[in-house]
C-alpha atoms as a PDB file:
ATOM      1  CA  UNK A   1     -14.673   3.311 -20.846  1.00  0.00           C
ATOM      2  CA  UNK A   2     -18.252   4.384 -21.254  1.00  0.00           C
ATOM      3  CA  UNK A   3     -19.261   7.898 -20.315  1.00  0.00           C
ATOM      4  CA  UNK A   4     -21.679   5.953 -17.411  1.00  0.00           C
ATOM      5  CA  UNK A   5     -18.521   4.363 -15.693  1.00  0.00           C
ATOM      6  CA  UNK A   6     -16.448   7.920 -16.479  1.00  0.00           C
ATOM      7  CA  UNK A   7     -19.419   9.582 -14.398  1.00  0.00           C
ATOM      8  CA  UNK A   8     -18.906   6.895 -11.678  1.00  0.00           C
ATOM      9  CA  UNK A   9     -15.025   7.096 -11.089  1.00  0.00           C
ATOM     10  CA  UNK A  10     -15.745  11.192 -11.050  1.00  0.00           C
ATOM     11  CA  UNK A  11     -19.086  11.048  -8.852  1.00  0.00           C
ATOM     12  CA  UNK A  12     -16.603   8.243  -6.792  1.00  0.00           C
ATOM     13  CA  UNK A  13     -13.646  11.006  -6.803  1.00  0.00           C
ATOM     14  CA  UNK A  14     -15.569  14.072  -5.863  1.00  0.00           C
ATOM     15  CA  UNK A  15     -17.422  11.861  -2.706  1.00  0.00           C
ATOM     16  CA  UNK A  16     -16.552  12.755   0.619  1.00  0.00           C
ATOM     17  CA  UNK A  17     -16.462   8.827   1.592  1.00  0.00           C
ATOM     18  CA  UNK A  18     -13.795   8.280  -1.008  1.00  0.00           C
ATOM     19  CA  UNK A  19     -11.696  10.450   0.606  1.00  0.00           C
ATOM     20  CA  UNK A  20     -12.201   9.613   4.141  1.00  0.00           C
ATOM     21  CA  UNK A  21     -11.591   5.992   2.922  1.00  0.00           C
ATOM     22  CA  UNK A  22      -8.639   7.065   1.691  1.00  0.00           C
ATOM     23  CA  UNK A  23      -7.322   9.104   4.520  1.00  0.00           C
ATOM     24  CA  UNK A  24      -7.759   6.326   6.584  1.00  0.00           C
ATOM     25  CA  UNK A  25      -5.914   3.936   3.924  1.00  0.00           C
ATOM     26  CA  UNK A  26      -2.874   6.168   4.197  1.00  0.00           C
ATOM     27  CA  UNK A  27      -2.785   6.124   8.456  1.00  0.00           C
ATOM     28  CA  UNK A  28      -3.457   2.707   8.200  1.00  0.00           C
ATOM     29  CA  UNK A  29      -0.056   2.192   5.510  1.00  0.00           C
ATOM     30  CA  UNK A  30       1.645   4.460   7.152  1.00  0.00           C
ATOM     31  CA  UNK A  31       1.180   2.569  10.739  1.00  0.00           C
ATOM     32  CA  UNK A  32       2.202  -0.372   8.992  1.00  0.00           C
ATOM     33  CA  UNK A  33       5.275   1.245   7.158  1.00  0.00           C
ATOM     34  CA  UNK A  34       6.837   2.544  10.572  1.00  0.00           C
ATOM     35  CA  UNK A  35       5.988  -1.007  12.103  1.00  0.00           C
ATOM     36  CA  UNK A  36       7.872  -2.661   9.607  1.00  0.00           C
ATOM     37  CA  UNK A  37      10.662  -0.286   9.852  1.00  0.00           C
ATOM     38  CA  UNK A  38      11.033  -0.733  13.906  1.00  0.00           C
ATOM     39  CA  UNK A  39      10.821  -4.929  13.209  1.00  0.00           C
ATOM     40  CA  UNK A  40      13.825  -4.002  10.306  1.00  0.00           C
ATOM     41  CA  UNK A  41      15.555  -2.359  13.115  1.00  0.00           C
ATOM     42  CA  UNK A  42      15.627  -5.213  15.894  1.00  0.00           C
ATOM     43  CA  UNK A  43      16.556  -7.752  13.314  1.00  0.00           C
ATOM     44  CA  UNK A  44      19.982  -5.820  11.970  1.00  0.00           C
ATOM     45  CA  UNK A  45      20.655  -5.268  15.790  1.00  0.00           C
ATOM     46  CA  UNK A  46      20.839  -8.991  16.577  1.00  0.00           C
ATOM     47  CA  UNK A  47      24.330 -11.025  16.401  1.00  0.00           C
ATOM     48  CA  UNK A  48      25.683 -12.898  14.205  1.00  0.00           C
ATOM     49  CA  UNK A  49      24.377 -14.714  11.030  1.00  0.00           C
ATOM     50  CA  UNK A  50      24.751 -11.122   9.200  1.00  0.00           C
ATOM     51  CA  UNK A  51      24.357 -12.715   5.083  1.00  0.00           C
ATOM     52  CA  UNK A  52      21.192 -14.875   6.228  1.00  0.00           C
ATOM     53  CA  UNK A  53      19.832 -11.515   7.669  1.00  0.00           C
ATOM     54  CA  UNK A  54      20.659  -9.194   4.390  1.00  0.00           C
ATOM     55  CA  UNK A  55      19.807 -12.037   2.441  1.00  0.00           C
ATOM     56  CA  UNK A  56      15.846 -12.382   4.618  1.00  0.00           C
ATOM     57  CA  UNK A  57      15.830  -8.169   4.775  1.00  0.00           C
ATOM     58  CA  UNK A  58      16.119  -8.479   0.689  1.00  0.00           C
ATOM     59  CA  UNK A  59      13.209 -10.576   0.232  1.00  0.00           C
ATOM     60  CA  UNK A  60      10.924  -8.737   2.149  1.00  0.00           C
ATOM     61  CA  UNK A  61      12.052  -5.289   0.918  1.00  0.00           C
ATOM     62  CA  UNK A  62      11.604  -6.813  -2.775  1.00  0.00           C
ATOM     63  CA  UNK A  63       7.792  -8.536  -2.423  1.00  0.00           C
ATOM     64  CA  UNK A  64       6.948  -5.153  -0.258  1.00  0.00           C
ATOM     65  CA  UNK A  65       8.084  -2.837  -2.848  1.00  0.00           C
ATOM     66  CA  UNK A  66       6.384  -5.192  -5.923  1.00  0.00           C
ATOM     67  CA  UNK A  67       3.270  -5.243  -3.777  1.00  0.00           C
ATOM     68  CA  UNK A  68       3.624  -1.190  -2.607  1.00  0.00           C
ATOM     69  CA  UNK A  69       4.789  -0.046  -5.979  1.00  0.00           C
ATOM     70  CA  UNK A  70       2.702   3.430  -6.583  1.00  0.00           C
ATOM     71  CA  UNK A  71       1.563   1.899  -9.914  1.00  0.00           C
ATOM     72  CA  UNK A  72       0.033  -1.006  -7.885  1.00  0.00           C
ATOM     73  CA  UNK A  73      -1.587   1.077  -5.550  1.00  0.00           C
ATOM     74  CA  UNK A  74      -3.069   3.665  -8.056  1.00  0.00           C
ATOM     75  CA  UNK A  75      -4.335   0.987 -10.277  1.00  0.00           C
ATOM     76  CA  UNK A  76      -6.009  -0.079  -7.291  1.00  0.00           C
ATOM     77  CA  UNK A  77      -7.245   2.744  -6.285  1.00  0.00           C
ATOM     78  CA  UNK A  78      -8.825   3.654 -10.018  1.00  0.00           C
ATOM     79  CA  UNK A  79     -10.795   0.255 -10.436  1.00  0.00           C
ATOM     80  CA  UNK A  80     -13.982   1.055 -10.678  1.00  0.00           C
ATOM     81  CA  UNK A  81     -14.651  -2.808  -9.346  1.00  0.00           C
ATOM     82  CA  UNK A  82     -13.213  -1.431  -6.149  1.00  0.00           C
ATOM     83  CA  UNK A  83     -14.946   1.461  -6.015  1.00  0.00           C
ATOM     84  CA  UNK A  84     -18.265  -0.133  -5.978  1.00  0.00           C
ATOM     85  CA  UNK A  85     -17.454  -2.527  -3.280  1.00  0.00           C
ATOM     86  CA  UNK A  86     -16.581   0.707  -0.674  1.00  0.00           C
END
């Protein structure tokens, strides 16, 4: 990294947009996080088919967590590509 894009990813940290972007990214996940949790909920309350269910509550709780995954969302986060685009 050249010491041009190092001064962009710290003139990018130290902005007050980048962190009122990112305040709102965290609501925003965390709206969808208890959302998900509450449509988890109704769907182990309903009858019957109870392997199909864990089996469907596995697959979603695996892609969420690959696509969640804190590396994932810091690399995200730290690409100056991104940054730019705010």
């Amino acid at each position: 990294m050249c010491s041009d894009e190092k001064e962009d990813v710290e003139s990018a940290f130290l902005s007050n947009q980048f962190w009122k972007l990112l305040t709102l990214n965290v609501k925003v996940t965390e709206g969808l996080l208890i959302l998900e949790n509450q449509q988890l909920e109704k769907f182990n309350e309903m009858d019957g088919l109870t392997l199909l269910k864990k089996q469907i509550v596995a697959i979603i709780n695996d892609r969420w967590y690959f696509m969640h995954s804190s590396m994932h969302c810091v690399g995200i986060v730290l690409d100056p590509e991104w940054l730019k685009k705010g």
